[in-house]
N, C-alpha and C. Protein backbone atom coordinates (compact mmCIF):
# COMPACT_ATOMS: atom_id res chain seq x y z
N UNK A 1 52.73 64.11 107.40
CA UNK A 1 51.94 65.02 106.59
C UNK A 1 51.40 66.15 107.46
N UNK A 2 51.80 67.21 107.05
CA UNK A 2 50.87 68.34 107.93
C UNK A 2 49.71 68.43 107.98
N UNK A 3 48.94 69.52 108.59
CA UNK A 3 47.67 69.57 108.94
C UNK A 3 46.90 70.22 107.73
N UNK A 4 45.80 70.29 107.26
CA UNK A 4 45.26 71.46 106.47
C UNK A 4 45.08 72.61 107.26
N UNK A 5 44.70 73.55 106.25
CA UNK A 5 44.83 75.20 106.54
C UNK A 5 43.21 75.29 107.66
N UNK A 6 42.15 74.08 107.56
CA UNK A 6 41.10 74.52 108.26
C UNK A 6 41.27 73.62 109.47
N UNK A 7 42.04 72.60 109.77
CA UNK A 7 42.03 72.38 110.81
C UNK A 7 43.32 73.08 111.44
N UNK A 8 43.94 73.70 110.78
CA UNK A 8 45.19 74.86 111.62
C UNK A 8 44.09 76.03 112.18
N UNK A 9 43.19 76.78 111.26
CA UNK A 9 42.29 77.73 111.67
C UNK A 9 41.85 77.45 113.17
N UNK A 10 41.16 76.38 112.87
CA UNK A 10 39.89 75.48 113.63
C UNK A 10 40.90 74.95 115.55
N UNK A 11 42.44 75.14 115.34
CA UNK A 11 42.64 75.08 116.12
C UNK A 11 43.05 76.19 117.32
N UNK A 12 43.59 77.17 116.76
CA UNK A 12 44.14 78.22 116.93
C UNK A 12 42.70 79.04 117.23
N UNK A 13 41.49 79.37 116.78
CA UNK A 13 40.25 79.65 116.88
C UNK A 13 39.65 79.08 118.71
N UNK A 14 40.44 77.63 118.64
CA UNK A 14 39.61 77.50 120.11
C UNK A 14 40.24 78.38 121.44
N UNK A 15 41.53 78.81 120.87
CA UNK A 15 42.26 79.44 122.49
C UNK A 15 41.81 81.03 122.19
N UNK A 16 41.46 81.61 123.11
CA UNK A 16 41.34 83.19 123.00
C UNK A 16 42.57 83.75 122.57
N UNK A 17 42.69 85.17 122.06
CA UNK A 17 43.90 85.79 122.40
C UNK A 17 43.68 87.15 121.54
N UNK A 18 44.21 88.21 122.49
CA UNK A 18 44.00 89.44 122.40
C UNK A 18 44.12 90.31 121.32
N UNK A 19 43.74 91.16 120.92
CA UNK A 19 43.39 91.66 119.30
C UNK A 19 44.43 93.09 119.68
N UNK A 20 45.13 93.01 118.31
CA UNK A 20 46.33 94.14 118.67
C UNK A 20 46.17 94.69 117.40
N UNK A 21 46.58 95.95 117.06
CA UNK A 21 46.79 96.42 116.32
C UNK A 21 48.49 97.14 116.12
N UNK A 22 48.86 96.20 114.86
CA UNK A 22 50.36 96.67 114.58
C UNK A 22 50.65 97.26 113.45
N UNK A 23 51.72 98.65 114.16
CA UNK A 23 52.16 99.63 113.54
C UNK A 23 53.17 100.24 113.11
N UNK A 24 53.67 100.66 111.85
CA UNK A 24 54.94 101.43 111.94
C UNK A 24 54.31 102.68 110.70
N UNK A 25 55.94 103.03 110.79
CA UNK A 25 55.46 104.50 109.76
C UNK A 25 56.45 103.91 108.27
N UNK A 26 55.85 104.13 107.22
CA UNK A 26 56.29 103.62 105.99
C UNK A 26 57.30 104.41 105.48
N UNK A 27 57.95 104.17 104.69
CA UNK A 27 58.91 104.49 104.01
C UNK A 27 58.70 106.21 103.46
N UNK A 28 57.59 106.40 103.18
CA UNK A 28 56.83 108.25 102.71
C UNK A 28 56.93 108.57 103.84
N UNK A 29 57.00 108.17 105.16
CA UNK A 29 56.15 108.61 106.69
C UNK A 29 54.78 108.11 106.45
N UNK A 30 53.91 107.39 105.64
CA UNK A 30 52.74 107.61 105.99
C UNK A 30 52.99 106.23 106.68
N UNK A 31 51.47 106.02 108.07
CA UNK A 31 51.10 105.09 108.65
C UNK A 31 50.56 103.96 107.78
N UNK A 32 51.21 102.54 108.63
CA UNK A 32 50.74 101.67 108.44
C UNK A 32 50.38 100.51 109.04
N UNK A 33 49.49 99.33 109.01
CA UNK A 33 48.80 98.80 110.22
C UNK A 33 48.15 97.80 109.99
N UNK A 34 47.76 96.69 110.61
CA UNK A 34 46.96 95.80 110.71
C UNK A 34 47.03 95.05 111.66
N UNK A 35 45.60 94.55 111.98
CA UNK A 35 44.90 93.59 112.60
C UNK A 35 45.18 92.44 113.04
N UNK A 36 46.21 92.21 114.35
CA UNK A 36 46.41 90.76 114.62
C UNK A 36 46.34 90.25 116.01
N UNK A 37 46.36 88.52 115.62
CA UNK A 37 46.45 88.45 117.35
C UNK A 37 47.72 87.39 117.47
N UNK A 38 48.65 87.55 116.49
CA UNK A 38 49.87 86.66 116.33
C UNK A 38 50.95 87.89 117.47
N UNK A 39 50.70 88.17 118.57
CA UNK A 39 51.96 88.75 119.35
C UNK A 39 52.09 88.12 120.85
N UNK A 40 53.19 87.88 121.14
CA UNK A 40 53.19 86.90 122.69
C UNK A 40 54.65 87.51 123.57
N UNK A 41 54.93 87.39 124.50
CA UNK A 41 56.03 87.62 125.05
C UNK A 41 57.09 86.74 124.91
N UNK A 42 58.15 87.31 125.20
CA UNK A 42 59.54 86.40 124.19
C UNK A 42 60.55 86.17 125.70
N UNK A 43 61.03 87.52 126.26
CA UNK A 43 62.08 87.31 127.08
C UNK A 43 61.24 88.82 127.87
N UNK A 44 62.00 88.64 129.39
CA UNK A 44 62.27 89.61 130.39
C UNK A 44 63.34 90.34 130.14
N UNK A 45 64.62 90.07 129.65
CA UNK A 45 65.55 90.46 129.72
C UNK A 45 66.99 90.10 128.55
N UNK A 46 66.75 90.65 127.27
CA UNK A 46 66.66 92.14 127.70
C UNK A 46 64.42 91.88 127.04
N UNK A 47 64.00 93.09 127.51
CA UNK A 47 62.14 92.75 127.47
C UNK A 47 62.13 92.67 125.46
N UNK A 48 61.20 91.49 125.83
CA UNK A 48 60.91 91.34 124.11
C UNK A 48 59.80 90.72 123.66
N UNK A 49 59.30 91.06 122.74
CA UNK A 49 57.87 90.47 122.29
C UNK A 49 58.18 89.74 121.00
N UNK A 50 56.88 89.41 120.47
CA UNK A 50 56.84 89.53 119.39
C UNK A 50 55.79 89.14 118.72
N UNK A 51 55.87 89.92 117.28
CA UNK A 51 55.08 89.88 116.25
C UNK A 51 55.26 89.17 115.10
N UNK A 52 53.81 88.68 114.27
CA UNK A 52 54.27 87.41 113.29
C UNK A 52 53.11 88.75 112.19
N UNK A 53 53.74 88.85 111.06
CA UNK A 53 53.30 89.71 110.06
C UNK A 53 53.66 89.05 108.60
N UNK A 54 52.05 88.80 107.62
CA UNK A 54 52.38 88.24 106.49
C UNK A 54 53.35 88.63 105.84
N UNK A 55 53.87 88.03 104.46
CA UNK A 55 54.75 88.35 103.76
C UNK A 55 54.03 89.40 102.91
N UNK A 56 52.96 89.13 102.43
CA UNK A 56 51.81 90.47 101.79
C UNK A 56 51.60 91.52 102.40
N UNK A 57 51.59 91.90 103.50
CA UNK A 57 51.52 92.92 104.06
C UNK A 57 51.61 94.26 103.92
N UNK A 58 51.51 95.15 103.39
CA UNK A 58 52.03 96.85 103.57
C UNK A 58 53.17 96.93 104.98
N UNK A 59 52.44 96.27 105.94
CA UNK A 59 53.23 96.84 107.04
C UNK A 59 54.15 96.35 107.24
N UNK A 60 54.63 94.95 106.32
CA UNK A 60 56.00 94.30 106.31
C UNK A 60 57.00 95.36 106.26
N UNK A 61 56.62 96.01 105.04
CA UNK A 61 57.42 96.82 104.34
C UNK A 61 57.81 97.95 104.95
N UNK A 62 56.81 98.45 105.65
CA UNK A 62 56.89 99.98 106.32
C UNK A 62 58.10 99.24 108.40
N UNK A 63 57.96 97.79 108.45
CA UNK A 63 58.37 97.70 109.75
C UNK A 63 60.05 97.81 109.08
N UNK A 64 60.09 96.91 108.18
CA UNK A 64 61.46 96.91 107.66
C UNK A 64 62.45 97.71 107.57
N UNK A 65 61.65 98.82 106.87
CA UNK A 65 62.06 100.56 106.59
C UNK A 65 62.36 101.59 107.79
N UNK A 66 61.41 101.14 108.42
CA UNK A 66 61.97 102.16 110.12
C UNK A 66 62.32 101.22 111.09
N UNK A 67 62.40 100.06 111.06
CA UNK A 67 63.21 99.59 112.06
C UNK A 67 62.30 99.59 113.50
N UNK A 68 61.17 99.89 113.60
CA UNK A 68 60.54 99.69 114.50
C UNK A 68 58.83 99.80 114.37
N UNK A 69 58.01 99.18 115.67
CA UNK A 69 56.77 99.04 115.39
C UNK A 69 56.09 99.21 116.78
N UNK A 70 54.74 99.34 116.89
CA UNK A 70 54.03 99.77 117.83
C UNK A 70 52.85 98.70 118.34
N UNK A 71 52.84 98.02 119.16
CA UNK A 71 51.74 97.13 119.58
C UNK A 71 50.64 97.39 120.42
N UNK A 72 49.46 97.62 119.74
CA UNK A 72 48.28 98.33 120.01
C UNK A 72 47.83 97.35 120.98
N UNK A 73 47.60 96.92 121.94
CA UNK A 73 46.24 96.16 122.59
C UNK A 73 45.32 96.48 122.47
N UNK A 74 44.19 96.52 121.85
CA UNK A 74 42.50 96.67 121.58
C UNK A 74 42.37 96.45 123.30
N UNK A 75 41.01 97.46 123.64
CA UNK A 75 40.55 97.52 124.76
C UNK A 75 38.99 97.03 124.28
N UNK A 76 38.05 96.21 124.98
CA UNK A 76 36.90 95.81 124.87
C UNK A 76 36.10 97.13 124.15
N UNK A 77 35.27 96.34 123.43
CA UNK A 77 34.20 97.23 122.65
C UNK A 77 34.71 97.99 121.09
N UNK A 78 36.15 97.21 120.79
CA UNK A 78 36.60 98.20 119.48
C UNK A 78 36.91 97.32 118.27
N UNK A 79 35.49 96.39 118.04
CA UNK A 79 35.85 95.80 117.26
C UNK A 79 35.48 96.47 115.75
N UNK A 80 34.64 97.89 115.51
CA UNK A 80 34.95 98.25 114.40
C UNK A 80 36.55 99.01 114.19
N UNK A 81 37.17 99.24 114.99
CA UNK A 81 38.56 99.77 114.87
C UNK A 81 39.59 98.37 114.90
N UNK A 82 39.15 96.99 114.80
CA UNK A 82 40.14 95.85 114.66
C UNK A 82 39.74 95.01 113.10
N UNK A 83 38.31 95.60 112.58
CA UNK A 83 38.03 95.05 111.13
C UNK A 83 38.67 96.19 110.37
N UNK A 84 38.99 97.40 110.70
CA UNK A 84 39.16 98.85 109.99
C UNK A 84 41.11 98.33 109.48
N UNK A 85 41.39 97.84 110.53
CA UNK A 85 42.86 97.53 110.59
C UNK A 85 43.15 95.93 109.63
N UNK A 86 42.29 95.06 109.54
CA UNK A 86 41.83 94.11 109.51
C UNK A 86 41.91 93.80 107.28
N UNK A 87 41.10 95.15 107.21
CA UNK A 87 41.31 94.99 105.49
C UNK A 87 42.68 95.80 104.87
N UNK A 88 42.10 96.19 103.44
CA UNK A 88 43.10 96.09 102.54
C UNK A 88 43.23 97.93 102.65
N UNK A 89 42.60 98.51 102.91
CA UNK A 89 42.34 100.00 102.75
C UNK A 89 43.83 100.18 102.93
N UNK A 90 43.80 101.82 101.78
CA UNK A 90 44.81 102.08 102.17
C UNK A 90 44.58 103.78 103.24
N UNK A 91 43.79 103.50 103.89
CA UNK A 91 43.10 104.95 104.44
C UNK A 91 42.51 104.29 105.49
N UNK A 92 43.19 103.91 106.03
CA UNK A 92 43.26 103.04 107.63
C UNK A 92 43.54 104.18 108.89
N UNK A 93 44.11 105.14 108.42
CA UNK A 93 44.61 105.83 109.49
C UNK A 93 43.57 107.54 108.99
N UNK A 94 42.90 107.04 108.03
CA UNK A 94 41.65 108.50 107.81
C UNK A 94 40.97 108.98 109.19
N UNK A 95 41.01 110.12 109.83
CA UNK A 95 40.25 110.59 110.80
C UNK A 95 40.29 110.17 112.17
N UNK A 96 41.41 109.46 112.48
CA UNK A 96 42.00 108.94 113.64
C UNK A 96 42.78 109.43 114.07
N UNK A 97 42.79 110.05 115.39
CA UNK A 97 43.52 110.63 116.03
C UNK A 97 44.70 110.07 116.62
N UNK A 98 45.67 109.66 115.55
CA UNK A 98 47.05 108.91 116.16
C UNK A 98 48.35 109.58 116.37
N UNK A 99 49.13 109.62 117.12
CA UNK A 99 50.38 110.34 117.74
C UNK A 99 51.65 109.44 117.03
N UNK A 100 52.46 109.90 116.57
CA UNK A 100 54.09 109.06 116.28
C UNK A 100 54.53 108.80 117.70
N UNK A 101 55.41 107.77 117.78
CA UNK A 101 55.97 106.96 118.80
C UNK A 101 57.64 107.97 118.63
N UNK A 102 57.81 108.53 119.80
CA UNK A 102 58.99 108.70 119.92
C UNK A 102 60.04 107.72 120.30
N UNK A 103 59.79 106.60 120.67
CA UNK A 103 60.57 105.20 120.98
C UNK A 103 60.81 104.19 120.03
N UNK A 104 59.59 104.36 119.16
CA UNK A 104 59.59 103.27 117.96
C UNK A 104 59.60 103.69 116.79
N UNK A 105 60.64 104.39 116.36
CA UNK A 105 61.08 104.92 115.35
C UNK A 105 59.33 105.69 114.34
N UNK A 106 58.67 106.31 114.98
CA UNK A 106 57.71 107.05 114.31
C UNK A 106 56.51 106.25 114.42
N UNK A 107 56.42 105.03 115.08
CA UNK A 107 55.28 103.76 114.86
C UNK A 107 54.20 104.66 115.37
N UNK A 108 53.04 104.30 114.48
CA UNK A 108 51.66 105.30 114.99
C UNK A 108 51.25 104.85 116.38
N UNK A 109 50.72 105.77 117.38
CA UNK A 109 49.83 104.98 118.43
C UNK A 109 49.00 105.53 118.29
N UNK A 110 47.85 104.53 118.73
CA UNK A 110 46.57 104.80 118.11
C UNK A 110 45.90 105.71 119.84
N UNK A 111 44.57 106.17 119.33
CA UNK A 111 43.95 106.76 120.77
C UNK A 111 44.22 106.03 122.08
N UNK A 112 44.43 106.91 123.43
CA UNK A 112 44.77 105.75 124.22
C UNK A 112 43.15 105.14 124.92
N UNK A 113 41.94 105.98 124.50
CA UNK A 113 40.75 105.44 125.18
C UNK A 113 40.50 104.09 124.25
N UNK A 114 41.17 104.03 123.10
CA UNK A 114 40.88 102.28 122.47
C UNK A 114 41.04 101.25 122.90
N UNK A 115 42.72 101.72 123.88
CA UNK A 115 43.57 100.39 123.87
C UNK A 115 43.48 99.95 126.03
N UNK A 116 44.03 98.93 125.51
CA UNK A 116 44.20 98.45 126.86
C UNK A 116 45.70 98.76 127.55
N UNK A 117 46.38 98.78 126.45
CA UNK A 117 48.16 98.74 126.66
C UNK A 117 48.66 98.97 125.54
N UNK A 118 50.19 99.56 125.44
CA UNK A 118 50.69 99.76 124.05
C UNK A 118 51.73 99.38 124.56
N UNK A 119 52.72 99.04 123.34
CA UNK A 119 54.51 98.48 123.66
C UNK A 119 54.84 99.33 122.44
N UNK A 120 55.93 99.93 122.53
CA UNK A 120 56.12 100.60 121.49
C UNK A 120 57.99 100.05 121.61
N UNK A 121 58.09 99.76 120.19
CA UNK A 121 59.18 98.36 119.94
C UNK A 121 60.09 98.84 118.87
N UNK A 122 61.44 98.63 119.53
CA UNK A 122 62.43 98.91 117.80
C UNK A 122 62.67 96.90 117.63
N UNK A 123 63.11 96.79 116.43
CA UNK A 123 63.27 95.72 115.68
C UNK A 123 65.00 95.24 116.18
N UNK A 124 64.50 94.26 116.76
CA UNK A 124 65.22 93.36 117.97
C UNK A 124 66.04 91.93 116.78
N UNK A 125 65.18 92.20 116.39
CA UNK A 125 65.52 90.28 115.20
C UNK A 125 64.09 90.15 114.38
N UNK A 126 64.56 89.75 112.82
CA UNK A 126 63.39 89.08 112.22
C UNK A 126 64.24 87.73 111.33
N UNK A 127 62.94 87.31 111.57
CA UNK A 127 63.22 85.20 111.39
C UNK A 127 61.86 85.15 110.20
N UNK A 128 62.46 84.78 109.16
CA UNK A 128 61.71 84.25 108.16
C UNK A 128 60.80 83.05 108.36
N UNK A 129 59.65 83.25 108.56
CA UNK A 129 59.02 81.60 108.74
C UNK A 129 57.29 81.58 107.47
N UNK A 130 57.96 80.43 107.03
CA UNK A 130 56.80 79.98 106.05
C UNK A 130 56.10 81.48 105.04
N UNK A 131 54.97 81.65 105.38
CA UNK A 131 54.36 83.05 105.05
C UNK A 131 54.09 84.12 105.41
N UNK A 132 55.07 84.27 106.63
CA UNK A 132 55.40 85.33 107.56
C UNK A 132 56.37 85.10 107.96
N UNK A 133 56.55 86.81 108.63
CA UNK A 133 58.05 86.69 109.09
C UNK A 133 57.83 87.09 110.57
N UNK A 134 58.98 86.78 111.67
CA UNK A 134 58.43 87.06 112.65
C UNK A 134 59.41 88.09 113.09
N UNK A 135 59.05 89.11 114.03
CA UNK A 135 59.67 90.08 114.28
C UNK A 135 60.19 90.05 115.95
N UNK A 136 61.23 90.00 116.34
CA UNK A 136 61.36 90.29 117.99
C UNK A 136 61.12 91.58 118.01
N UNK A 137 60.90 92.33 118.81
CA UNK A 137 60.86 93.39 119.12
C UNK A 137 61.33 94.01 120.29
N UNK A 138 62.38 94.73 120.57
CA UNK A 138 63.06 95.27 121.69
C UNK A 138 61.60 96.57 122.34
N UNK A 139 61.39 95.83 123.67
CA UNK A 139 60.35 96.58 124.13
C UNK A 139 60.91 98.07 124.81
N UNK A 140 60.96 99.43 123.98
CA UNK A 140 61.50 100.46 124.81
C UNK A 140 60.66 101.27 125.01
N UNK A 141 59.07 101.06 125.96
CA UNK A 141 58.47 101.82 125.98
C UNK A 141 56.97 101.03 126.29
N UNK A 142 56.38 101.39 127.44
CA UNK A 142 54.95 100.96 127.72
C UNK A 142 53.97 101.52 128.08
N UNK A 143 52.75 101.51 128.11
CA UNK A 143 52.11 101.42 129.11
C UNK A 143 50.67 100.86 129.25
N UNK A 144 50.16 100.44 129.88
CA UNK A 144 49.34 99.85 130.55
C UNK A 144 47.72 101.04 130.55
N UNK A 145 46.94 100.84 130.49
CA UNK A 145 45.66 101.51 130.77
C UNK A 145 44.40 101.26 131.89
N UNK A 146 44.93 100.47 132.00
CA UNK A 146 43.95 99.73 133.18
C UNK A 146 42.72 99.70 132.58
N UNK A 147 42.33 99.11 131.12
CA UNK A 147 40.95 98.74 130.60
C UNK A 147 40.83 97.33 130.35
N UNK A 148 39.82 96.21 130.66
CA UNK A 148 39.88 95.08 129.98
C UNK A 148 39.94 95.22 128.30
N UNK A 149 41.02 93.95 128.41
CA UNK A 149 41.54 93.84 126.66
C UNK A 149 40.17 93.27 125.78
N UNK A 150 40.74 93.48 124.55
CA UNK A 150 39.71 92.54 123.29
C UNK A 150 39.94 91.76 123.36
N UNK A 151 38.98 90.56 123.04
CA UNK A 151 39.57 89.06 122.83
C UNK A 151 39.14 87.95 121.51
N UNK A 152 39.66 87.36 120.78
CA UNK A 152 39.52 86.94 119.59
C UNK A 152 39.03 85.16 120.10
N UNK A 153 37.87 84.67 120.22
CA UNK A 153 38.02 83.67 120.41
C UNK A 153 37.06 82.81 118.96
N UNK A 154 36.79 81.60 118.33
CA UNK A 154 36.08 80.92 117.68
C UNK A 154 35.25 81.45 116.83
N UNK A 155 36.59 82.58 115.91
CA UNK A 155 36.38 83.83 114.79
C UNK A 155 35.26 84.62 115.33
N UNK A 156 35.01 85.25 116.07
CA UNK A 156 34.42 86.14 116.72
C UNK A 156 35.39 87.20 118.33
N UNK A 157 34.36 88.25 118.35
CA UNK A 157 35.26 88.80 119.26
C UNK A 157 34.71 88.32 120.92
N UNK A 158 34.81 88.20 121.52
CA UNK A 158 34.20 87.87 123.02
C UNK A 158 34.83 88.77 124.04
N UNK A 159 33.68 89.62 124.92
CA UNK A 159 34.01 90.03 125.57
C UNK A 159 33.51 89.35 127.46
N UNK A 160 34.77 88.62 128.34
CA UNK A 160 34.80 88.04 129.17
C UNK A 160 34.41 88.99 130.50
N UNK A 161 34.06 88.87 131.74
CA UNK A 161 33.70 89.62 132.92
C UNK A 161 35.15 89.72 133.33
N UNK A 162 36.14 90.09 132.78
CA UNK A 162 37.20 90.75 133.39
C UNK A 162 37.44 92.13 133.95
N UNK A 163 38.09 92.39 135.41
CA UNK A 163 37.73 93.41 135.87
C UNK A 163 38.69 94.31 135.53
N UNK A 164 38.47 95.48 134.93
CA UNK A 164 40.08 95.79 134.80
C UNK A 164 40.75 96.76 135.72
N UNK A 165 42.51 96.72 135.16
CA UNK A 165 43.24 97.30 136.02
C UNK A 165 42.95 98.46 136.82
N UNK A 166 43.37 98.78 138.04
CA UNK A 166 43.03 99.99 138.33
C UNK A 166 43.96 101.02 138.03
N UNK A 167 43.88 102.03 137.05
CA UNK A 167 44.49 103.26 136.97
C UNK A 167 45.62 102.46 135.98
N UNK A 168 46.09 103.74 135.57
CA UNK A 168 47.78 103.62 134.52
C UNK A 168 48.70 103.66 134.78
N UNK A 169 49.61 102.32 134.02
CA UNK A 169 50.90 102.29 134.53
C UNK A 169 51.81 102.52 133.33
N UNK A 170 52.68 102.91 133.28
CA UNK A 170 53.99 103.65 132.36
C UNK A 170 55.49 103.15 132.57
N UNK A 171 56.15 102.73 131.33
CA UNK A 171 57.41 102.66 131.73
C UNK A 171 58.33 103.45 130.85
N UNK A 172 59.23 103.86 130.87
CA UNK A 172 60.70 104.80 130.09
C UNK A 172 61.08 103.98 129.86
């Protein structure tokens, strides 16, 4: 017998893990996005991540359509920009200064003083699972900020004495 839905919460709640914001551009071009901390590393080679995105989603629809997506790392202190991503709005991207991804087929990136790191990803493989689907993502494009990340721990955000990187790193 499986677990219930509150001791699945209740478990997943005790490990930290970093608050991202994921993106692509929809089917109109307009941006689309939400709030997760379902992304982990997959392979070195060829480089791959990935993302787990409901079946309800807006941004299912908009990753599907362009074939690629953008993985925000939240940098400490932005947790009204991870509840903003977080609901149903459709005016998520109102008054935010976001740039199209020339690597990830148009995926928004968000400011870079928010984030800690961005991966900007074309659509590598998606695997149907339960009430999400999961996305590989072919990583063609990084970089690094040298800010400590957000962190999601025991439904709250926690910010740890991590020192962060020094200076920015970039990859082609």
């Amino acid at each position: 017998m499986a677990i219930d839905d509150e001791l699945f919460r209740a478990m997943f709640s005790a490990h930290p893990a970093a608050v991202c914001v994921v993106t692509a551009a929809g089917p109109d071009g307009r941006p689309s996005g939400l709030t997760t901390s379902a992304v982990t590393s997959v392979s070195m080679d060829p480089p791959l991540l990935l993302v787990c995105v409901g079946t309800g989603s807006r941004t299912l629809a908009a990753i599907r359509h362009s074939g690629g997506f953008a993985v925000n790392f939240l940098a400490v202190h932005n947790e009204r920009l991870s509840e903003r991503f977080a609901g149903k709005s459709t005016q998520k991207f109102d008054g935010l200064d976001w740039r199209p991804s020339g690597r990830a087929a148009q995926a928004p990136l968000l400011p870079a003083h928010h984030l800690s790191a961005v991966a900007e990803c074309l659509v590598h493989q998606e695997v149907p699972a339960g009430d999400h689907s999961v996305f590989l993502g072919r990583i063609e494009g990084a970089v690094v900020h040298g800010r400590a990340p957000m962190l999601y721990h025991e439904r709250d955000y926690i910010h740890l004495p991590v020192p962060a990187l020094s200076g920015t790193v970039t990859a082609d």
